[in-house]
C-alpha atoms as a PDB file:
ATOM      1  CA  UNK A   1     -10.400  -2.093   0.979  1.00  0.00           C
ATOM      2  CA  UNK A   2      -7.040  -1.951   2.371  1.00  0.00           C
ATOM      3  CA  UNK A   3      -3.712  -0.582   0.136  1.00  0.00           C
ATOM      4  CA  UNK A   4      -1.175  -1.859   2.388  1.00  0.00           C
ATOM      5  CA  UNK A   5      -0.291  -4.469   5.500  1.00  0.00           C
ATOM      6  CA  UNK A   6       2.627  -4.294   7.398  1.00  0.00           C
ATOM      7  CA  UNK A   7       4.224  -6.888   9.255  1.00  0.00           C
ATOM      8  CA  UNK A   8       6.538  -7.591  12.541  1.00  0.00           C
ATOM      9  CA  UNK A   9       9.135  -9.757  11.477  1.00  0.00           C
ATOM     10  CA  UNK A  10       9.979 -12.138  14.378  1.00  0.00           C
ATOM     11  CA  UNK A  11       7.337 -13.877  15.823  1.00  0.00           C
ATOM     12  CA  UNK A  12       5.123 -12.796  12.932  1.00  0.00           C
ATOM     13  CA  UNK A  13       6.486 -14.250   9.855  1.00  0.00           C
ATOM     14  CA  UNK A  14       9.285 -15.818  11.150  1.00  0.00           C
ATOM     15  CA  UNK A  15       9.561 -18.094  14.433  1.00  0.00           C
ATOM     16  CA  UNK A  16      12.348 -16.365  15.907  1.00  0.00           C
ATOM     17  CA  UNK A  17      10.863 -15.174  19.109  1.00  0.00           C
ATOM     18  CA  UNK A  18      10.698 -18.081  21.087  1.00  0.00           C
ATOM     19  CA  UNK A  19      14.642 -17.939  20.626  1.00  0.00           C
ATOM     20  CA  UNK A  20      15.479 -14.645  21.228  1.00  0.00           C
ATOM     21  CA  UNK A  21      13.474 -15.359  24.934  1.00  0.00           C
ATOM     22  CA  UNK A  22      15.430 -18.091  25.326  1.00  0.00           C
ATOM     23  CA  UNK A  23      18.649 -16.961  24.403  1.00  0.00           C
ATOM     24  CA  UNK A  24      18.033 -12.801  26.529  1.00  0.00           C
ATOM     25  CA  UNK A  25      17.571 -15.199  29.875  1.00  0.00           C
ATOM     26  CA  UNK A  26      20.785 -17.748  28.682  1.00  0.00           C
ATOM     27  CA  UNK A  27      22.948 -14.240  28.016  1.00  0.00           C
ATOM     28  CA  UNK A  28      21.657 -12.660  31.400  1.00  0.00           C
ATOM     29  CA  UNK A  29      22.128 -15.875  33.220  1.00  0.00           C
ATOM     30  CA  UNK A  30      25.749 -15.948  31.907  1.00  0.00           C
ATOM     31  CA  UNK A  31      26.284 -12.296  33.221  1.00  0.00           C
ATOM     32  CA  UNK A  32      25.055 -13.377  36.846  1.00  0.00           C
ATOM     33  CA  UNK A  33      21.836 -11.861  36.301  1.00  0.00           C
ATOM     34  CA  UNK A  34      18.386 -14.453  36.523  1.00  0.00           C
ATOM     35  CA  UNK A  35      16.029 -13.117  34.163  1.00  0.00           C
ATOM     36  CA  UNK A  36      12.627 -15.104  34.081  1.00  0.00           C
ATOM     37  CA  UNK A  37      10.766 -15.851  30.966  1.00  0.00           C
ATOM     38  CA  UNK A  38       8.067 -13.096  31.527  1.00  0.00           C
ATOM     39  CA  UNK A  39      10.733 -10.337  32.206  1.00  0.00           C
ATOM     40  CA  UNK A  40      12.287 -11.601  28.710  1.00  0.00           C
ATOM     41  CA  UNK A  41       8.657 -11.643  27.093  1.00  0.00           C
ATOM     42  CA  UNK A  42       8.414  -7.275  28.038  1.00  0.00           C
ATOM     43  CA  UNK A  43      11.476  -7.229  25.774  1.00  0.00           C
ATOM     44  CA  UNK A  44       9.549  -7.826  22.751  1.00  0.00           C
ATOM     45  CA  UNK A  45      10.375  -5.895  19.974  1.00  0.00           C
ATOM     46  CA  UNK A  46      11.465  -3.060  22.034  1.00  0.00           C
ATOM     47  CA  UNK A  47      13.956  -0.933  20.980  1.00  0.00           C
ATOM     48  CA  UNK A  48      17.684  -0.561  22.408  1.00  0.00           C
ATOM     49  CA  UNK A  49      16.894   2.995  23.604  1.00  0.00           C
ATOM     50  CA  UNK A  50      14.315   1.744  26.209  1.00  0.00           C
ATOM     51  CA  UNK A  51      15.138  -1.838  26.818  1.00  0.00           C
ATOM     52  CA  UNK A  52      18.653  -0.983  28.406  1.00  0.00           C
ATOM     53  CA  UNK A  53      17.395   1.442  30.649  1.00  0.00           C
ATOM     54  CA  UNK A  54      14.541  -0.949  31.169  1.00  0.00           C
ATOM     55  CA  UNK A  55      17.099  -3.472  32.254  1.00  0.00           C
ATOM     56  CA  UNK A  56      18.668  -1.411  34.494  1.00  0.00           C
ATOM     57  CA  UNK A  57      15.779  -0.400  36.454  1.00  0.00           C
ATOM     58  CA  UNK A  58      14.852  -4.006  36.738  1.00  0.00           C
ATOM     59  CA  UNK A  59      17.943  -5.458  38.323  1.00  0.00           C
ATOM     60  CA  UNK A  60      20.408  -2.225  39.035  1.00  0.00           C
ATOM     61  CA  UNK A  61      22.459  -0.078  37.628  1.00  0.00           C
ATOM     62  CA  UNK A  62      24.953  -2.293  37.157  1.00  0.00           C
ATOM     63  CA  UNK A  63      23.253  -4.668  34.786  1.00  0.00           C
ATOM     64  CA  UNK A  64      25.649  -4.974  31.449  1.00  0.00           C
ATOM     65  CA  UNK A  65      23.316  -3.950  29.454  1.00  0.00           C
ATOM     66  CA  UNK A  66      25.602  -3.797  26.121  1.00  0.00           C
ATOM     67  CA  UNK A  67      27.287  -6.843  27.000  1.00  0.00           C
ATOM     68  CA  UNK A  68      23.993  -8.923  27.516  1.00  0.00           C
ATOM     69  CA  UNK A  69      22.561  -7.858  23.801  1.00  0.00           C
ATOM     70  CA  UNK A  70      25.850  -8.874  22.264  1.00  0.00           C
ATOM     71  CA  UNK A  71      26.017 -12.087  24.047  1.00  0.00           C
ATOM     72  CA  UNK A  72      22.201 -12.511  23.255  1.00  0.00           C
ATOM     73  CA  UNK A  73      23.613 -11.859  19.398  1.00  0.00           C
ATOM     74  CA  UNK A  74      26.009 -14.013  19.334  1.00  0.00           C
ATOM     75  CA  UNK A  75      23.785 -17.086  20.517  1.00  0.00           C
ATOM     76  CA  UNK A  76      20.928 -15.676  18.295  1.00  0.00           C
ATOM     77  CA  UNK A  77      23.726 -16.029  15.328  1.00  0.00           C
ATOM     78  CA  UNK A  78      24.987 -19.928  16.309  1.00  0.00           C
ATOM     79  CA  UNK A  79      21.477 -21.160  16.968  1.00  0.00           C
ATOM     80  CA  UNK A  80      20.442 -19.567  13.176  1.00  0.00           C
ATOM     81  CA  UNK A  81      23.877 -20.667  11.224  1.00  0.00           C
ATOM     82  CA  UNK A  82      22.725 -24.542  12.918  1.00  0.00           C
ATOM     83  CA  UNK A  83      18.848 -24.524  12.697  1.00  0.00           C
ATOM     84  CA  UNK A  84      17.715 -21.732   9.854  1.00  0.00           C
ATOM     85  CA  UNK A  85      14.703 -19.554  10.359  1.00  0.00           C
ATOM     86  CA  UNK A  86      11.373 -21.158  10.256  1.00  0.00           C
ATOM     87  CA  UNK A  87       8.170 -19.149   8.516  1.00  0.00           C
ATOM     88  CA  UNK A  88       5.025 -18.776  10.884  1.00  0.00           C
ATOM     89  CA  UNK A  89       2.027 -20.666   9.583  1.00  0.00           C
ATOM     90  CA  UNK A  90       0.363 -18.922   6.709  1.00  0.00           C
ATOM     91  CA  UNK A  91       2.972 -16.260   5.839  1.00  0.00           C
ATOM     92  CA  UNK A  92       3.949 -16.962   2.321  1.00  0.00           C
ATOM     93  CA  UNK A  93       0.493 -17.334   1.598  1.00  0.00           C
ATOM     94  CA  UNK A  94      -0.570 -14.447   2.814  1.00  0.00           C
ATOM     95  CA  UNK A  95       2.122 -12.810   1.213  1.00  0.00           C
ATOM     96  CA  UNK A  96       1.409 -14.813  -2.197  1.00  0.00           C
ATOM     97  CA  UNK A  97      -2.572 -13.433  -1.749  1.00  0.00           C
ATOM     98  CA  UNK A  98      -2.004  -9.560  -0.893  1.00  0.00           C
ATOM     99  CA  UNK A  99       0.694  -9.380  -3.985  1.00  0.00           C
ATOM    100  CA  UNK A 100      -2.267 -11.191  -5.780  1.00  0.00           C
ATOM    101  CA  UNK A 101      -4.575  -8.583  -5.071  1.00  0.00           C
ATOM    102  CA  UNK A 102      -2.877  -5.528  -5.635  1.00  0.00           C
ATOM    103  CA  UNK A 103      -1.937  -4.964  -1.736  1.00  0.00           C
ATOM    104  CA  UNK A 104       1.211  -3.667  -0.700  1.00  0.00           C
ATOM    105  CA  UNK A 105       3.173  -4.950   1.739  1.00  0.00           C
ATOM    106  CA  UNK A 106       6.362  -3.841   4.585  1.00  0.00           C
ATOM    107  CA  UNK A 107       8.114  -5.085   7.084  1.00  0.00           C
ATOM    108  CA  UNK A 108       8.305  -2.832  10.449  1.00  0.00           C
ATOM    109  CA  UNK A 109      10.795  -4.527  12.703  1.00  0.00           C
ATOM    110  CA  UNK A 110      13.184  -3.852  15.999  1.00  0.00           C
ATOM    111  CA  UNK A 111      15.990  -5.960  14.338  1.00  0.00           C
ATOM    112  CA  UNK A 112      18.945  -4.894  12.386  1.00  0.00           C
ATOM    113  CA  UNK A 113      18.558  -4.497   8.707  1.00  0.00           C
ATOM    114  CA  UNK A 114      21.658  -6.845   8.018  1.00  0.00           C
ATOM    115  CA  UNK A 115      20.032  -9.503  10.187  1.00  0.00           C
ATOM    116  CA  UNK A 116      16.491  -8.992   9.021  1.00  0.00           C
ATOM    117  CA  UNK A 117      17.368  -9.525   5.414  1.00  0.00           C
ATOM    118  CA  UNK A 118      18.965 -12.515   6.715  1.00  0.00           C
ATOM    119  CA  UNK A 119      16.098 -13.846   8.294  1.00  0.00           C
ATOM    120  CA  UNK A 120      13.464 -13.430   5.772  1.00  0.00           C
ATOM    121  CA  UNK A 121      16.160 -14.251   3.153  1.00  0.00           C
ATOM    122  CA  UNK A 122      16.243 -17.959   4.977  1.00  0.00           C
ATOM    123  CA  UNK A 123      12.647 -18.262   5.482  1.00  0.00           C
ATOM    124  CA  UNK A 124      12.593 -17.463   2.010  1.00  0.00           C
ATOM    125  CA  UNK A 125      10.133 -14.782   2.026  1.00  0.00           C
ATOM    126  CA  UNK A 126      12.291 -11.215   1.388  1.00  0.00           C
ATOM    127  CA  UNK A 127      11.545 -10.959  -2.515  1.00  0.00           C
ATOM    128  CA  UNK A 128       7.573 -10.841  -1.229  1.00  0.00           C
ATOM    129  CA  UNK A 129       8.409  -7.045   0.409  1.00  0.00           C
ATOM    130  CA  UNK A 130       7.708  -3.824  -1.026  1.00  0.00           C
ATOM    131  CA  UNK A 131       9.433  -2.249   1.750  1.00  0.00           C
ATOM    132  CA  UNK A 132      11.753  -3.240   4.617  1.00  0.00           C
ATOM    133  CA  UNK A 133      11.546  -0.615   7.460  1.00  0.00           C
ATOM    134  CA  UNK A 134      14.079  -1.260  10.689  1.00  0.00           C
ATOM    135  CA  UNK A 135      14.483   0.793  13.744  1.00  0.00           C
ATOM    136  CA  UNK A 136      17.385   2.132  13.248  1.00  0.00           C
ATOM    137  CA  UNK A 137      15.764   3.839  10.323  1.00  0.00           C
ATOM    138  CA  UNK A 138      13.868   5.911  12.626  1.00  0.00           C
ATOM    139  CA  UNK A 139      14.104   8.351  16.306  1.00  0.00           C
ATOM    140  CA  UNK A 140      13.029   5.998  18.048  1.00  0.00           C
ATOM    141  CA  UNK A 141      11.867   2.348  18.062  1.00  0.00           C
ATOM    142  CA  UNK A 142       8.960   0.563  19.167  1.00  0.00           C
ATOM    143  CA  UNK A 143       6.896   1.077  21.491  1.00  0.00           C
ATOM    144  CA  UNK A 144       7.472   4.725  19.850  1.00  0.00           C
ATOM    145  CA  UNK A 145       5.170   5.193  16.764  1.00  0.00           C
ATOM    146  CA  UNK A 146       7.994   6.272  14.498  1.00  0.00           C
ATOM    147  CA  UNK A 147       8.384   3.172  12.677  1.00  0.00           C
ATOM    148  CA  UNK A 148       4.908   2.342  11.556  1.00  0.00           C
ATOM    149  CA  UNK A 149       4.321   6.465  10.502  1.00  0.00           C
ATOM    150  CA  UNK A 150       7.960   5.754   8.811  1.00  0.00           C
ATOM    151  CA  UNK A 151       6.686   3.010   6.656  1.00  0.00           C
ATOM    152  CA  UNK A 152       3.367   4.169   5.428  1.00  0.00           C
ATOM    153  CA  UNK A 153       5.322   7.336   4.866  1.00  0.00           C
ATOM    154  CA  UNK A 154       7.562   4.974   2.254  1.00  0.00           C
ATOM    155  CA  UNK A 155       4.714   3.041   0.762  1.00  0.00           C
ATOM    156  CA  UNK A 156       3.268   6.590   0.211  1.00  0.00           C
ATOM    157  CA  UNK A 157      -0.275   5.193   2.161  1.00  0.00           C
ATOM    158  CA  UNK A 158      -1.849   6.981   4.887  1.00  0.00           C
ATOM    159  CA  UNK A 159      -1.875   4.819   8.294  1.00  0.00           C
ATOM    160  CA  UNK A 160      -5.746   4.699   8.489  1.00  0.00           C
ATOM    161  CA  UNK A 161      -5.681   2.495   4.721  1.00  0.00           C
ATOM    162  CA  UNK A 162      -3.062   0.039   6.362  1.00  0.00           C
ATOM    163  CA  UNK A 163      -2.805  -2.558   8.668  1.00  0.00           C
ATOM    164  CA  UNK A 164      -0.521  -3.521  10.956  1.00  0.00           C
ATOM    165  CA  UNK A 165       0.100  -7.157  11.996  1.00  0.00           C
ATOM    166  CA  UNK A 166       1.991  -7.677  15.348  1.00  0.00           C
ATOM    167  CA  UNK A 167       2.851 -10.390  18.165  1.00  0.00           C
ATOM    168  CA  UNK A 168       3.618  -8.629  21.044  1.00  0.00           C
ATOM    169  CA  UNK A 169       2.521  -5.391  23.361  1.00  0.00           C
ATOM    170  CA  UNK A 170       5.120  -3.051  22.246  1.00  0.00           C
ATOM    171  CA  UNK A 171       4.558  -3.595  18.478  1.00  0.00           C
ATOM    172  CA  UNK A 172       0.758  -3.054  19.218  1.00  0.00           C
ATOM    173  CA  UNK A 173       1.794  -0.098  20.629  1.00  0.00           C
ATOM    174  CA  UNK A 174       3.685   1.581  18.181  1.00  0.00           C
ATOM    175  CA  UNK A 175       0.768   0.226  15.307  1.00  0.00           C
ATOM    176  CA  UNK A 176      -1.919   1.539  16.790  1.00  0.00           C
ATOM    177  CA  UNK A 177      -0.198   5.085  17.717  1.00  0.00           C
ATOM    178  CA  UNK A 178       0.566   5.661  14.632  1.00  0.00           C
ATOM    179  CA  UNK A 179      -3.073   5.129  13.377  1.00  0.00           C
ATOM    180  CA  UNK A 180      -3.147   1.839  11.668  1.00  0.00           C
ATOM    181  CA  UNK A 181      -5.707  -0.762  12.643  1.00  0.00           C
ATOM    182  CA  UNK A 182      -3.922  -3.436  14.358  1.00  0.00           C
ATOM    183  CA  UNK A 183      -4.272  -7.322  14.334  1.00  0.00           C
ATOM    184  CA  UNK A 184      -2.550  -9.186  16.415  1.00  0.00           C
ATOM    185  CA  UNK A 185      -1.662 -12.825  15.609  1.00  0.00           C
ATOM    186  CA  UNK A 186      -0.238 -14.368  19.281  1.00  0.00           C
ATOM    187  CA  UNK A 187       2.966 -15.804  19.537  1.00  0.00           C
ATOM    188  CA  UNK A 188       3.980 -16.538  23.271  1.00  0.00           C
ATOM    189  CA  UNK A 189       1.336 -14.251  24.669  1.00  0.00           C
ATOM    190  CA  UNK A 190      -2.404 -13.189  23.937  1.00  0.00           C
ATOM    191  CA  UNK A 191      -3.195  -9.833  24.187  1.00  0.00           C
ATOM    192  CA  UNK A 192      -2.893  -8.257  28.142  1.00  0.00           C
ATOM    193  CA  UNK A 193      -6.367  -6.138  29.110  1.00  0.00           C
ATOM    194  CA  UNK A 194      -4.523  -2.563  27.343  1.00  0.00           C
ATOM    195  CA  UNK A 195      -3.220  -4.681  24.586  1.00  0.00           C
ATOM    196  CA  UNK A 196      -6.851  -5.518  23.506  1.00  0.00           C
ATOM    197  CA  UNK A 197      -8.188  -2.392  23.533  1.00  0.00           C
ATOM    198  CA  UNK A 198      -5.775  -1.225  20.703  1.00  0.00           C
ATOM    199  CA  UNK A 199      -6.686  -4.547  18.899  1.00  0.00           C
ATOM    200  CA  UNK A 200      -9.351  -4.614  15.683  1.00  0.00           C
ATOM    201  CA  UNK A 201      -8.463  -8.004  16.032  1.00  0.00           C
ATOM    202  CA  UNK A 202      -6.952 -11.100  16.959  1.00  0.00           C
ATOM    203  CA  UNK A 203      -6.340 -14.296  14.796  1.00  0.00           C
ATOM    204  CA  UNK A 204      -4.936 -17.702  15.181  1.00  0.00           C
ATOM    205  CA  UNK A 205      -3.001 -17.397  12.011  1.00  0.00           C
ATOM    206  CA  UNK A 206      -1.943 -15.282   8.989  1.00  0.00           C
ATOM    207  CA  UNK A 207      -4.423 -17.505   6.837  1.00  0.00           C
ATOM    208  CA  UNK A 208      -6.974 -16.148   8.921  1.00  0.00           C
ATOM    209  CA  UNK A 209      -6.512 -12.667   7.667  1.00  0.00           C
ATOM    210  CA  UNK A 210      -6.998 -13.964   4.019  1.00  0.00           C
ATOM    211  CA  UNK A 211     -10.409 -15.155   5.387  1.00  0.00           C
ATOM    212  CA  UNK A 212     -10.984 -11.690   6.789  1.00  0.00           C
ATOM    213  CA  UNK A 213     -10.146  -9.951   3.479  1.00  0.00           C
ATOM    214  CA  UNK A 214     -12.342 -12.120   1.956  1.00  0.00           C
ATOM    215  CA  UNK A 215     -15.491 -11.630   3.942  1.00  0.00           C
ATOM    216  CA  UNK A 216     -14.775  -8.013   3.386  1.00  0.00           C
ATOM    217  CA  UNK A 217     -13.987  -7.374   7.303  1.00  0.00           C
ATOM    218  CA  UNK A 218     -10.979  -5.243   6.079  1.00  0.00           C
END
């Protein structure tokens, strides 16, 4: 039986990806720089550290790196203040069901404490957290393992009893280097050829891993 699951944040439990895509390529744009939806999409939870000189190998030195995230920010911050954050399908009951059942639960995420209590705080799910874990809590972010070995390190659970629930190639990444068996729920990508190999599995939903706890596949 699994003692603990821990969770992406955006694009996991809350719909926030999709917008942080859109708003990376708006923020770019705006700096003179076109940045296609699939060059956004490698961006994916990955931490400052490597994204910037990511960036800059991508379209030159000269790309503003710093000014491009805080642009990205600021729309990020409007489109939230208007719209809210919406929960992905199934989280507060999965949530609801591991508390149920004894199973403790984190949050491993690339964003900002002050904005990740924000978000889950909106989608109303940031009482249901034993632990909230950021990047800047840790060397170095995702893809790095730091913040996954960070976490289980907090909930005082070794890596191989957790799980790790992510959306996107970096996150798998960092999961499955740290140990923890890895399920990835897709949010604007399935699982690449390398991503899959890292997998234990991929669902449709978070309901789904209910069902898998369930039939006693974790």
């Amino acid at each position: 039986m699994i003692k603990a699951v821990i969770f992406d944040m955006d694009g996991v439990l809350t719909d926030t990806e999709r917008w942080l895509n859109r708003y990376w390529r708006q923020a770019a744009g705006e700096a003179g720089y076109q940045m296609s939806r699939e060059q956004a999409l490698t961006l994916r939870s990955m931490a400052g550290e490597y994204a910037g000189p990511y960036l800059k190998e991508l379209f030159g030195a000269a790309f503003p790196y710093e000014q491009v995230r805080a642009r990205r920010r600021e729309l990020m911050s409007r489109h939230i203040e208007e719209n809210g954050v919406e929960r992905k399908t199934g989280a507060k009951d999965l949530l609801d069901y591991l508390r149920a059942n004894d199973i403790r639960t984190a949050v491993a995420t690339a964003t900002d404490p002050v904005r990740t209590k924000d978000y889950l705080t909106r989608a109303g799910i940031y009482e249901k957290f034993d632990h909230i874990i950021c990047a800047a809590m840790v060397a170095h972010g995702k893809p790095a393992p730091d913040i996954y070995r960070y976490a289980c390190a907090q909930i005082k659970e070794r890596p191989e009893d957790c799980i790790a629930v992510e959306d996107s190639p970096n996150g798998v990444c960092a999961a499955a280097g740290a140990g923890l068996r890895t399920i990835m729920v897709p949010d604007l990508t399935r699982p690449d050829d390398k991503t899959g190999k890292m997998l234990m599995a991929e669902v449709d939903t978070l309901y789904d891993i209910i069902l898998m706890i369930e039939d006693g596949l974790l």
